[in-house]
Protein backbone atom coordinates (compact mmCIF):
# COMPACT_ATOMS: atom_id res chain seq x y z
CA UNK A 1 -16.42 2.13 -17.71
CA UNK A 2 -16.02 -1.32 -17.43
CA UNK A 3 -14.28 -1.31 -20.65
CA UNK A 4 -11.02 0.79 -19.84
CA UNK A 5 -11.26 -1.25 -16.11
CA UNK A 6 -10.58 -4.51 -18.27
CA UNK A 7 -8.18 -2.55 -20.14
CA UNK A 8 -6.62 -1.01 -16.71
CA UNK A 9 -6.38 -4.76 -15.56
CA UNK A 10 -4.45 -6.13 -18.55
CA UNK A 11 -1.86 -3.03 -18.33
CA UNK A 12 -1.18 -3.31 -14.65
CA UNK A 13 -0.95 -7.30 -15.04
CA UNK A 14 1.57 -6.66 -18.07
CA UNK A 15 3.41 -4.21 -16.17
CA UNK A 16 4.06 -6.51 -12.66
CA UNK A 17 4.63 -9.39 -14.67
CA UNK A 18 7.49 -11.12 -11.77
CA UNK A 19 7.35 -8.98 -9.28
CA UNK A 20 7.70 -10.77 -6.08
CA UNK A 21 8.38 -7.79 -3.29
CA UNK A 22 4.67 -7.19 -2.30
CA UNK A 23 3.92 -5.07 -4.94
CA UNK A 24 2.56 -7.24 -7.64
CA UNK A 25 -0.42 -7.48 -9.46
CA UNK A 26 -2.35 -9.46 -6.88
CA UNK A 27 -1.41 -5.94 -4.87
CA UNK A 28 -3.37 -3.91 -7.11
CA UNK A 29 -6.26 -6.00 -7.51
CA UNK A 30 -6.49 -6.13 -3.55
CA UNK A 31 -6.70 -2.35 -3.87
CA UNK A 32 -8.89 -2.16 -6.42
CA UNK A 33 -11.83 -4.21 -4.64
CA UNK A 34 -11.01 -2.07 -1.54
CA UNK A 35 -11.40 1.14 -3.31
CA UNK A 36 -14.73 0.09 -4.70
CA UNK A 37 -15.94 -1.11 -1.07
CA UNK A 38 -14.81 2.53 0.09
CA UNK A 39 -16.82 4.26 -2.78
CA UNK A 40 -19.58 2.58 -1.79
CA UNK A 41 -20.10 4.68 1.02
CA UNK A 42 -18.47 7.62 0.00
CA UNK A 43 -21.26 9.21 -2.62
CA UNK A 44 -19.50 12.40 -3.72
CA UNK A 45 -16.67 10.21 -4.69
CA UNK A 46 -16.57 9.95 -8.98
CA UNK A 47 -16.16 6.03 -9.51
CA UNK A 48 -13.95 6.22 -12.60
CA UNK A 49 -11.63 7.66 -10.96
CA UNK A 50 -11.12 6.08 -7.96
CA UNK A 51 -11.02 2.57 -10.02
CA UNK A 52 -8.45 3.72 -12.23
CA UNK A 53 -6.00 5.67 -9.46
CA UNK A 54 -6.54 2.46 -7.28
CA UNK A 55 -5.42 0.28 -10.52
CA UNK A 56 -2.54 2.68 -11.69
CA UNK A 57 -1.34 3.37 -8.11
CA UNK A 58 2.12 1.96 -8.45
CA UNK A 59 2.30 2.63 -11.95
CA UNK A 60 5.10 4.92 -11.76
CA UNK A 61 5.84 3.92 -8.04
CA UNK A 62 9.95 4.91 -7.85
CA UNK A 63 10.45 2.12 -5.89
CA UNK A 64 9.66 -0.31 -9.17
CA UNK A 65 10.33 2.39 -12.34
CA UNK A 66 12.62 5.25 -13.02
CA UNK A 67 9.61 7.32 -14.26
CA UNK A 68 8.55 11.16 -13.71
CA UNK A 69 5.31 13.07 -13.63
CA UNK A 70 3.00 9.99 -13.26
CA UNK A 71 4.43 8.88 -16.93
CA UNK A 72 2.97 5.63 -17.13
CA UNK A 73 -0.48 5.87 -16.09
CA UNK A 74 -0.50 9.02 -18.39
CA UNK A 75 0.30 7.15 -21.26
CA UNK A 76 -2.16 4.49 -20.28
CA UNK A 77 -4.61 7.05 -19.93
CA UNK A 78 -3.69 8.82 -23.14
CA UNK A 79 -3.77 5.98 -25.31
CA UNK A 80 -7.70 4.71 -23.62
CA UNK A 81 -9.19 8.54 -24.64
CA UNK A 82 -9.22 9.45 -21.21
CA UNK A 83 -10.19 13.17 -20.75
CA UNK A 84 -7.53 15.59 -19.84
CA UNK A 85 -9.69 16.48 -17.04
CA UNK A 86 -10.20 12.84 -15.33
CA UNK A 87 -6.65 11.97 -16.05
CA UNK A 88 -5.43 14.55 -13.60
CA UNK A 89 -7.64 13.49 -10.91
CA UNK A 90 -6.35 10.43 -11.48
CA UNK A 91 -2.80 11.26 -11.08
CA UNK A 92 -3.44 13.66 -8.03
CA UNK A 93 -5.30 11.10 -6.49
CA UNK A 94 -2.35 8.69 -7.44
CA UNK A 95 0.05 11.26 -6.04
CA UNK A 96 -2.03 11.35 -2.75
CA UNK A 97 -1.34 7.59 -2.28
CA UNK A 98 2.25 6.97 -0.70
CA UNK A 99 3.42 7.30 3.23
CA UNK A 100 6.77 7.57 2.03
CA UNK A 101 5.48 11.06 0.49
CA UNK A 102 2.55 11.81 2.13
CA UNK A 103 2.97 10.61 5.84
CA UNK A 104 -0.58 10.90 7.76
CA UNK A 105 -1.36 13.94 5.66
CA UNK A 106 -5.14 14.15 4.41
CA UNK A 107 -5.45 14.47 0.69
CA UNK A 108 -7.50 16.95 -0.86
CA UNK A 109 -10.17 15.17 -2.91
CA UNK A 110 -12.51 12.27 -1.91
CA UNK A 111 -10.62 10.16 -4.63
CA UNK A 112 -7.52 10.54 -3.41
CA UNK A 113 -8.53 9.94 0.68
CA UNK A 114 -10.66 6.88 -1.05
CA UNK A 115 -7.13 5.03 -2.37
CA UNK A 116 -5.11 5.97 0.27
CA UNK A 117 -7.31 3.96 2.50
CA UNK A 118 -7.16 1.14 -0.02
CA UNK A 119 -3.90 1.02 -0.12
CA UNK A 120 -2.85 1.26 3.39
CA UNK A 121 -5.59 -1.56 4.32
CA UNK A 122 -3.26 -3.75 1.90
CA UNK A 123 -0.52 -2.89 4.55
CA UNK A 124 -2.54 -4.44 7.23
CA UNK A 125 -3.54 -7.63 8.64
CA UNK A 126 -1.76 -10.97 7.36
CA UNK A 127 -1.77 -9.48 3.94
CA UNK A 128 0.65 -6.79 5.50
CA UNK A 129 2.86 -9.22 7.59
CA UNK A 130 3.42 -11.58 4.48
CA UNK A 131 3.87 -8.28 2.31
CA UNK A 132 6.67 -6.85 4.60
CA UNK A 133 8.71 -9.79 4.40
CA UNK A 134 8.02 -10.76 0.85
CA UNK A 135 9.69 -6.97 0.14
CA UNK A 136 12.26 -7.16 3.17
CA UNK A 137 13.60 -10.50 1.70
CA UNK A 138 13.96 -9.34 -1.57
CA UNK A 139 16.05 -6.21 -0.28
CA UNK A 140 18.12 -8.21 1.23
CA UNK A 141 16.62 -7.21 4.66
CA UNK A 142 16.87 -9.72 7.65
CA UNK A 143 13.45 -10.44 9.88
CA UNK A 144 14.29 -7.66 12.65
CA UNK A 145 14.74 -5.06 9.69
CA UNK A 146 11.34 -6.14 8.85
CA UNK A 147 9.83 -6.08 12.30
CA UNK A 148 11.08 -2.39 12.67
CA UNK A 149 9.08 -1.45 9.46
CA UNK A 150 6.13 -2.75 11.42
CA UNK A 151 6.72 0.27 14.51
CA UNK A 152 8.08 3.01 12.02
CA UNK A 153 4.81 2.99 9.36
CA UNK A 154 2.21 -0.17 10.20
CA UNK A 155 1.34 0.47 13.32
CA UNK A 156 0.77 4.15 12.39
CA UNK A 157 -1.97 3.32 9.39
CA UNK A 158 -5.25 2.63 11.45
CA UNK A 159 -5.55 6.11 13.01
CA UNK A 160 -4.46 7.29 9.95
CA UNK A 161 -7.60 6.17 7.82
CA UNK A 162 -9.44 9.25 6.02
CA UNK A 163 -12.89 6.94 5.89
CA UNK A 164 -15.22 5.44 8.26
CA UNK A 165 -15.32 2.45 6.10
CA UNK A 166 -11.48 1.98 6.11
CA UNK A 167 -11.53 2.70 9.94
CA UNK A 168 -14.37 -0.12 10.30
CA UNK A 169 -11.99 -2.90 7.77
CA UNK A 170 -8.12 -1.53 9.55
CA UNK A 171 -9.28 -2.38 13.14
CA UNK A 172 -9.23 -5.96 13.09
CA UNK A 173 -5.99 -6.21 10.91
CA UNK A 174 -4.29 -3.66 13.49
CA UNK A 175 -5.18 -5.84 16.27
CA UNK A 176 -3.80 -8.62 14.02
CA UNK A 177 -0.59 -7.07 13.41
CA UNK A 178 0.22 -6.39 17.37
CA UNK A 179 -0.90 -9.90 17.82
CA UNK A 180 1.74 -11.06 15.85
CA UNK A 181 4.43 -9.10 16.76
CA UNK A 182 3.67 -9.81 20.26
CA UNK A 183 4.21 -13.76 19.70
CA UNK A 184 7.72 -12.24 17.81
CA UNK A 185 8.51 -11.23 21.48
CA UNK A 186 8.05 -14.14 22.89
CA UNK A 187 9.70 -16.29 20.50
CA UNK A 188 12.67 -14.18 20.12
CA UNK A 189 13.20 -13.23 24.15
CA UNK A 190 15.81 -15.58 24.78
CA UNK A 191 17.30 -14.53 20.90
CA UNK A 192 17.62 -11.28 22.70
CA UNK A 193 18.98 -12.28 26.18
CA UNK A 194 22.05 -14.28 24.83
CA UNK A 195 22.62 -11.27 22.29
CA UNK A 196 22.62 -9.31 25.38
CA UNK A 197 24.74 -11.10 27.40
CA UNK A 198 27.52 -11.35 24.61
CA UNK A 199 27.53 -7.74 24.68
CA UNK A 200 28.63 -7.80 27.98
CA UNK A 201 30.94 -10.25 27.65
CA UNK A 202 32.50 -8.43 24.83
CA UNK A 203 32.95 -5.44 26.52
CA UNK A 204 34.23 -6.92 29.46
């Protein structure tokens, strides 16, 4: 196992060689270690692959790659022997993975609920502040773009989380995430008033 882990690791390092927008490899690794912390209490779980969905999740993410069917973690998987079997576990569980897709839906296997936790815990906490604004920024998104992603999915994640374990790590970085944006408030109240009061003017 640990074998085609290492290999997993070199392929995923390879493949996010640059990227700056949040999801690099530091990303993956994050998820990685929080998949395996999951597992941990999740015994019907099969360990291979959860560590190899949570290193191939944004593989073949469309945001980074114009890719279909999962094709780069199947050719990963292909070219380490993986069975035909435990490669589509790994993809569904992959596939189970995004909000953008998937919303607060449950997925089917322990796998997949496994790195959907692991993921959205990456979303969380400082991690997920300095992630938001590393991809806003390189979308050409201004701060208050970025704040609005926070209302629309972050805030969402915690009651989302299929495991106990994830429920236990997302509380604290929740709480983190509305104490930040309610110091964003305060520092940008009097941003807002004289925005406010231009309106007026303008319309006067």
């Amino acid at each position: 196992m640990q074998n085609i882990i290492d290999a997993a690791l070199g392929y995923v390092r390879a493949l996010f060689e640059g990227n700056a927008d949040g999801h690099d490899f530091g990303h993956t690794v994050r998820v990685y270690e929080n998949a395996m912390r999951i597992a941990e209490s999740e015994p019907g779980a099969d360990r291979l692959t959860v560590a190899l969905a949570a290193l191939l999740h944004d593989a073949d993410d469309p945001k980074l790659f114009q890719t279909e069917g999962n094709a780069n973690a199947r050719r990963f998987l292909a070219e380490q022997g993986v069975e035909p079997d435990t490669a589509e576990r790994v993809c569904g569980a992959i596939n189970a993975v995004s909000f953008r897709k998937n919303g607060t839906k449950t997925p089917a296997t322990p796998e997949g609920r496994i790195v959907q936790d692991a993921d959205r815990l990456d979303a969380l906490g400082a991690l997920g502040i300095a992630r938001t604004f590393a991809y806003g920024g390189r979308h050409g998104r201004g701060p208050e773009e970025s704040v609005r992603h926070f209302h629309e999915k972050l805030l969402l994640l915690k009651d989302g989380m299929n495991t106990d374990a994830a429920k236990a790590l997302a509380a604290p970085r929740h709480a983190f995430l509305e104490a930040f944006l309610a110091e964003w408030e305060r520092e940008t109240a009097g941003q807002k008033e004289e925005e406010a009061e231009h309106g007026k003017t303008e319309r006067a």
